[in-house]
Protein backbone atom coordinates (compact mmCIF):
# COMPACT_ATOMS: atom_id res chain seq x y z
CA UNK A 1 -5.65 7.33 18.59
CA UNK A 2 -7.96 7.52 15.87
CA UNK A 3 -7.87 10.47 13.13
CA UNK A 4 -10.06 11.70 10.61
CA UNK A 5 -9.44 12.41 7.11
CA UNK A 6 -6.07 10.00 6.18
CA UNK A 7 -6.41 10.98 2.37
CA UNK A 8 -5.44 14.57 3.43
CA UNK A 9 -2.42 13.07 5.87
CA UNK A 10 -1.49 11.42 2.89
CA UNK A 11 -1.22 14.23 0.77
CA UNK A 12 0.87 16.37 2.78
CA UNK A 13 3.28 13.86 3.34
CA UNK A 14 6.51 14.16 1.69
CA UNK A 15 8.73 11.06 2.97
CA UNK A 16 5.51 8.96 4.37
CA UNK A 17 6.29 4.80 5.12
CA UNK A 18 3.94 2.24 5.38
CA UNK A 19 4.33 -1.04 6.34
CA UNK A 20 1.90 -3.56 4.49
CA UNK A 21 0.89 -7.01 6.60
CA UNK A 22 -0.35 -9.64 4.96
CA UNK A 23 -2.08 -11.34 7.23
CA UNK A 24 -1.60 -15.14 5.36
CA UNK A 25 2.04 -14.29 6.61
CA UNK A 26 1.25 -12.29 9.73
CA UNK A 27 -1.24 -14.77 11.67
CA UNK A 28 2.04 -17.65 11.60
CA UNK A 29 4.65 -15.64 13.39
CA UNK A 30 5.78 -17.25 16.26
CA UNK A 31 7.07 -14.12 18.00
CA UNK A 32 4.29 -11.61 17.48
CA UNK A 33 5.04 -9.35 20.33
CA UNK A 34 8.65 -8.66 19.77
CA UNK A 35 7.42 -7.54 16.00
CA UNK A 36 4.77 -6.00 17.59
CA UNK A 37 7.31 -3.68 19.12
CA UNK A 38 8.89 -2.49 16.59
CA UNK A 39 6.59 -1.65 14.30
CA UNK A 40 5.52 0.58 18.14
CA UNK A 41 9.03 1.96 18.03
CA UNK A 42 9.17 2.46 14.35
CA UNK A 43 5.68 4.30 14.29
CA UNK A 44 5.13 4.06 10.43
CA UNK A 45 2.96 6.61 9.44
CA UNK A 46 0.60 3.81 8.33
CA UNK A 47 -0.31 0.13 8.66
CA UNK A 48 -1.73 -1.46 5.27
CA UNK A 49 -3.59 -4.87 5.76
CA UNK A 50 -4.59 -7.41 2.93
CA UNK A 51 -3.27 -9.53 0.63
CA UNK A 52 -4.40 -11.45 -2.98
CA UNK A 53 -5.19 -14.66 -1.25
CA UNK A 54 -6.22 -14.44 2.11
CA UNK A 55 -9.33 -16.49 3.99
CA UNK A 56 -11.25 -13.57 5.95
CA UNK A 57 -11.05 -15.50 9.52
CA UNK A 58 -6.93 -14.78 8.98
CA UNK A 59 -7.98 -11.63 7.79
CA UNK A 60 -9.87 -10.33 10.56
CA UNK A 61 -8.00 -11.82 13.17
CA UNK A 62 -5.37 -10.06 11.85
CA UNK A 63 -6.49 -6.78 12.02
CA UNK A 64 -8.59 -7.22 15.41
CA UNK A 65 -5.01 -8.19 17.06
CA UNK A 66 -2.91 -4.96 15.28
CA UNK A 67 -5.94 -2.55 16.02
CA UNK A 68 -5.39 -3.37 20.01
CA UNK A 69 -1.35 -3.59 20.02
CA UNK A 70 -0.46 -0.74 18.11
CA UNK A 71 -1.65 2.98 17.85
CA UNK A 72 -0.88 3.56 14.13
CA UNK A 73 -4.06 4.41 11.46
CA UNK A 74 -4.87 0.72 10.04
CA UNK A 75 -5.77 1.14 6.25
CA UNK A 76 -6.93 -1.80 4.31
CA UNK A 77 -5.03 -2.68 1.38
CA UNK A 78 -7.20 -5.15 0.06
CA UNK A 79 -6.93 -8.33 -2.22
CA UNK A 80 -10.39 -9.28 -2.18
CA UNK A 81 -14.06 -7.68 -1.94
CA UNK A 82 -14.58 -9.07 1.48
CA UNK A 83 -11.44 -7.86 2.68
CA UNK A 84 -12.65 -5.14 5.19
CA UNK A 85 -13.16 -4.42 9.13
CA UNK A 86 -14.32 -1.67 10.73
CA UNK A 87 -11.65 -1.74 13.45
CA UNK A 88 -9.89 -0.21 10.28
CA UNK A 89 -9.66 3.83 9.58
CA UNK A 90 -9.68 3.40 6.11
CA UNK A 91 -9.72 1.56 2.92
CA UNK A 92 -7.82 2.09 -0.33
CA UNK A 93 -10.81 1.46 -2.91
CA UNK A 94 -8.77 -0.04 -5.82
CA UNK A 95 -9.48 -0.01 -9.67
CA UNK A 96 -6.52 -2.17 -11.19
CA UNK A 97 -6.45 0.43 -13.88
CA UNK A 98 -3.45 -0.88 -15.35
CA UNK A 99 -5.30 -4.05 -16.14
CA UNK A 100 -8.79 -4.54 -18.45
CA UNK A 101 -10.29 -7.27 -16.20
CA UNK A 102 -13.76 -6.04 -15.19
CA UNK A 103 -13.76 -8.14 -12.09
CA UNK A 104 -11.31 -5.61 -10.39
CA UNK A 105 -12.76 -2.89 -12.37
CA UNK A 106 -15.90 -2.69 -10.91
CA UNK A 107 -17.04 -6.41 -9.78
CA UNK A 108 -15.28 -7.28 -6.66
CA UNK A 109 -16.28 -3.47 -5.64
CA UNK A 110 -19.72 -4.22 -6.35
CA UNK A 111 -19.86 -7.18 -3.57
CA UNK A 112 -17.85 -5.01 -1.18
CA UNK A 113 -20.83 -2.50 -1.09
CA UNK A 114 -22.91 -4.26 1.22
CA UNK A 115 -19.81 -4.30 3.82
CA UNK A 116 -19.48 -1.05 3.62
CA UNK A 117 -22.52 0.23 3.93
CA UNK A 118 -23.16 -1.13 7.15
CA UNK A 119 -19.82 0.51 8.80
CA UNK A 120 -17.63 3.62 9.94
CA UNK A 121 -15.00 3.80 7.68
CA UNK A 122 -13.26 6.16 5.04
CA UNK A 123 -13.46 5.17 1.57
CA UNK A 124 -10.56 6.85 -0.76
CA UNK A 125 -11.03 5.87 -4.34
CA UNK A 126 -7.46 4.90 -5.51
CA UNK A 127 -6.19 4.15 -9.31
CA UNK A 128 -3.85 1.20 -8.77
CA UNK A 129 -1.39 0.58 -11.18
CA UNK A 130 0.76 -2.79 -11.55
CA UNK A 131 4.44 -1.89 -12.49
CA UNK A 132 6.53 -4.59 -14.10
CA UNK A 133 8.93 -5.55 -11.79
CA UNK A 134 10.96 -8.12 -13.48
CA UNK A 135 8.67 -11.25 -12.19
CA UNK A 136 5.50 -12.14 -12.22
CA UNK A 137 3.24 -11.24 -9.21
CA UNK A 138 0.53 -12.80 -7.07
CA UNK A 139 -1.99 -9.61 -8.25
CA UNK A 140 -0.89 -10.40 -11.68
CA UNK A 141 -1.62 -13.62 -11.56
CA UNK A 142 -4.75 -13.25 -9.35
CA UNK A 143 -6.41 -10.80 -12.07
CA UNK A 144 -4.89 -12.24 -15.06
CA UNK A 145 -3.46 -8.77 -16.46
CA UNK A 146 -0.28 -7.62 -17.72
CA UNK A 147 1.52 -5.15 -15.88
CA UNK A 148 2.65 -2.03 -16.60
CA UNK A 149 6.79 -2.32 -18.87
CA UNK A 150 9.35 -0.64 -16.62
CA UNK A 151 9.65 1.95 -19.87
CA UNK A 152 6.20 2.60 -20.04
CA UNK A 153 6.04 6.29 -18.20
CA UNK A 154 4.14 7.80 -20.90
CA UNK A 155 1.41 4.73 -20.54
CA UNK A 156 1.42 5.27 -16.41
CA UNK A 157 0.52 8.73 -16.54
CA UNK A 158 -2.42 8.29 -19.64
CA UNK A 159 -3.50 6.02 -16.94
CA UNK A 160 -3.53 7.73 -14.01
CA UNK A 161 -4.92 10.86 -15.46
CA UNK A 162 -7.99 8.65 -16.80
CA UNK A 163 -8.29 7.77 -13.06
CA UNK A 164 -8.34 11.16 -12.03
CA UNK A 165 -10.66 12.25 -14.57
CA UNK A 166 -13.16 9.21 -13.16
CA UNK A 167 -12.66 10.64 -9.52
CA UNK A 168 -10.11 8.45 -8.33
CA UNK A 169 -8.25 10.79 -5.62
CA UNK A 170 -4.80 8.28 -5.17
CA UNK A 171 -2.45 6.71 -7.21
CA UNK A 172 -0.70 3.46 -6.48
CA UNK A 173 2.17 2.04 -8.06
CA UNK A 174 3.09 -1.36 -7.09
CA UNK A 175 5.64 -3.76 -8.58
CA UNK A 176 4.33 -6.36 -6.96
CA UNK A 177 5.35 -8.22 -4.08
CA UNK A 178 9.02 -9.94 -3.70
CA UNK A 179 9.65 -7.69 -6.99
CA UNK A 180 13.16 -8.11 -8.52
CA UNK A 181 13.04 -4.20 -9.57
CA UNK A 182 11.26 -1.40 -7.80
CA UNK A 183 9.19 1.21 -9.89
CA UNK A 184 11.68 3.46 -11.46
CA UNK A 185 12.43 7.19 -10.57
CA UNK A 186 11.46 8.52 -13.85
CA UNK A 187 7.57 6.71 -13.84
CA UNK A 188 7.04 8.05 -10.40
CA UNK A 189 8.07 11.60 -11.65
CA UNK A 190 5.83 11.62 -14.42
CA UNK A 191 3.01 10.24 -12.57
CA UNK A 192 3.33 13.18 -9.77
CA UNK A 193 2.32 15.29 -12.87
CA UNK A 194 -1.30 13.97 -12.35
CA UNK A 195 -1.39 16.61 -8.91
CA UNK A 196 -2.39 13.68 -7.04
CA UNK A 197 -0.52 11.66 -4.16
CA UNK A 198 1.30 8.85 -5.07
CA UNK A 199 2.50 5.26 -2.76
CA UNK A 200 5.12 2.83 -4.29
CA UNK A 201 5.30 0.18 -3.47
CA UNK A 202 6.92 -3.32 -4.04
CA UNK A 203 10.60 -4.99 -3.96
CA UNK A 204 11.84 -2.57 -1.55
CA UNK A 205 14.52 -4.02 -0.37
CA UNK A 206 16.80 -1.31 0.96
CA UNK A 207 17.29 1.80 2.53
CA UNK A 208 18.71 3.78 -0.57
CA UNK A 209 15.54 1.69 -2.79
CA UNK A 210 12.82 4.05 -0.05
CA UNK A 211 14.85 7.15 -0.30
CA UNK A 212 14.72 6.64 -4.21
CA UNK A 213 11.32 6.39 -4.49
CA UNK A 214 10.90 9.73 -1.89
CA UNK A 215 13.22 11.40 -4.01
CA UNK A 216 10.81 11.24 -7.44
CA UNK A 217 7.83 12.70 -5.33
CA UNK A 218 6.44 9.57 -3.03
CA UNK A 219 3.92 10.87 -0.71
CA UNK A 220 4.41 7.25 0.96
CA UNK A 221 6.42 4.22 0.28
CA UNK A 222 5.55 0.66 1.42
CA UNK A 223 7.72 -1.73 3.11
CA UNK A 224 6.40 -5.36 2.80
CA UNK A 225 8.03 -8.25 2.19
CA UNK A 226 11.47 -7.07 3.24
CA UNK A 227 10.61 -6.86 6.80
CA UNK A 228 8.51 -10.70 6.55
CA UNK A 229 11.97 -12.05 6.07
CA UNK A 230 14.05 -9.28 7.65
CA UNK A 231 12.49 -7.74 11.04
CA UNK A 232 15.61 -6.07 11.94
CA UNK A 233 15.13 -4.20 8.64
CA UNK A 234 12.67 -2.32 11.20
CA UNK A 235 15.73 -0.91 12.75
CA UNK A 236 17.64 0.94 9.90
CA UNK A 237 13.94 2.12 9.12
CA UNK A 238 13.95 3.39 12.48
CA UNK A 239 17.42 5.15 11.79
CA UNK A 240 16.19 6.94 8.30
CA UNK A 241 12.93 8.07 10.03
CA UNK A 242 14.13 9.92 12.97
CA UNK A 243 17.15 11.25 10.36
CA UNK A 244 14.35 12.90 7.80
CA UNK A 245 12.34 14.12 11.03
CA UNK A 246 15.09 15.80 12.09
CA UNK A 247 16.01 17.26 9.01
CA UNK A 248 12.55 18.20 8.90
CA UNK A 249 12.52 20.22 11.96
């Protein structure tokens, strides 16, 4: 079903899960339908689609096969400027703020315009932030920045406030895919002092890791590489989400 207005979902959710596809990964899975149907019994809140170095036929046939198999709001999460559909709901508009590269300051955002202009699609402006996360990641290596120190709270939130002050409306902490630490409690509590909604992301590995991260004030958490090597991972996911709906009722 499609829905309006996902940046407003987002912000009134309180233990939110995403679960982020790359579709490099994605497109070589033998058994497609049997993940298929988990991710329909899970019923994540959101589907995020991209990745740092993906061609855009892998790309789109990625999101033209989850956009008829599943009935879950497809947001782009994207790696490169030509990394957008319009079987998609919405896009997450990054500025690696974190970083001083211009080309994913304003460049690649530049060439996305003229995709964009000619589609349906909501555009949420979102301050992404790279988190150390005790290796070095394909978006740091990509864009050539340093990331965020695991200590560096104080930095985060200069950060994201400059975001908000430049209209950004979402914040995005990420430790990177395959990280060996998650973004720690304390940065995501200081960064929920901007007023804005906040996703985490990267090196989730475990239940106790996403209820963590809700803890400290995640709107939404993301669930990415865990799952490409663990799909029955879906299934204690499963477990926590109908536990905090209940909980909720």
């Amino acid at each position: 079903m499609y829905r309006t207005n996902l940046l407003a979902e987002i912000n009134e959710l309180s233990h939110g899960l995403a679960i982020l596809i790359d579709p490099d990964k994605f497109i070589v899975i033998k058994d497609k339908e049997h993940w298929i149907e988990r991710i329909n019994k899970l019923r994540p809140d959101f589907l995020f689609i991209g990745g740092s170095v993906v061609s855009k036929s892998d790309f789109d046939k990625c999101v033209e096969l989850l956009h008829a198999s599943v009935e879950i709001p497809i947001i782009i999460f994207p790696g490169n400027y030509d990394q957008i559909h319009p079987k998609a709901q919405a896009l997450l508009f990054l500025s690696l703020l974190s970083g001083q590269n211009p080309e994913y300051l304003i460049s690649q955002h530049i060439k996305s315009v003229d995709y964009l202009e000619g589609i349906d699609i909501e555009v949420i402006p979102t301050a992404y932030l790279l988190v150390d996360g005790g290796k070095q990641s394909a978006v740091a290596y990509v864009s050539q920045t340093q990331p965020i120190p695991q200590d560096g709270k104080s930095i985060a939130l200069k950060i994201a406030l400059a975001g908000k002050y430049q209209g950004k409306k979402l914040i995005y902490l990420d430790a990177g895919s395959g990280a060996n630490n998650i973004v720690p409690a304390e940065m995501i509590q200081e960064i929920k002092k901007s007023g804005l909604p906040v996703i985490v992301g990267g090196g989730l590995k475990t239940i106790n890791d996403i209820e963590q991260c809700h803890r400290a004030g995640a709107n939404i958490v993301v669930i990415g590489n865990k799952i490409e090597s663990d799909v029955d991972f879906l299934v204690e996911l499963l477990y926590y989400r109908s536990k905090k709906l209940q909980h909720s009722l």
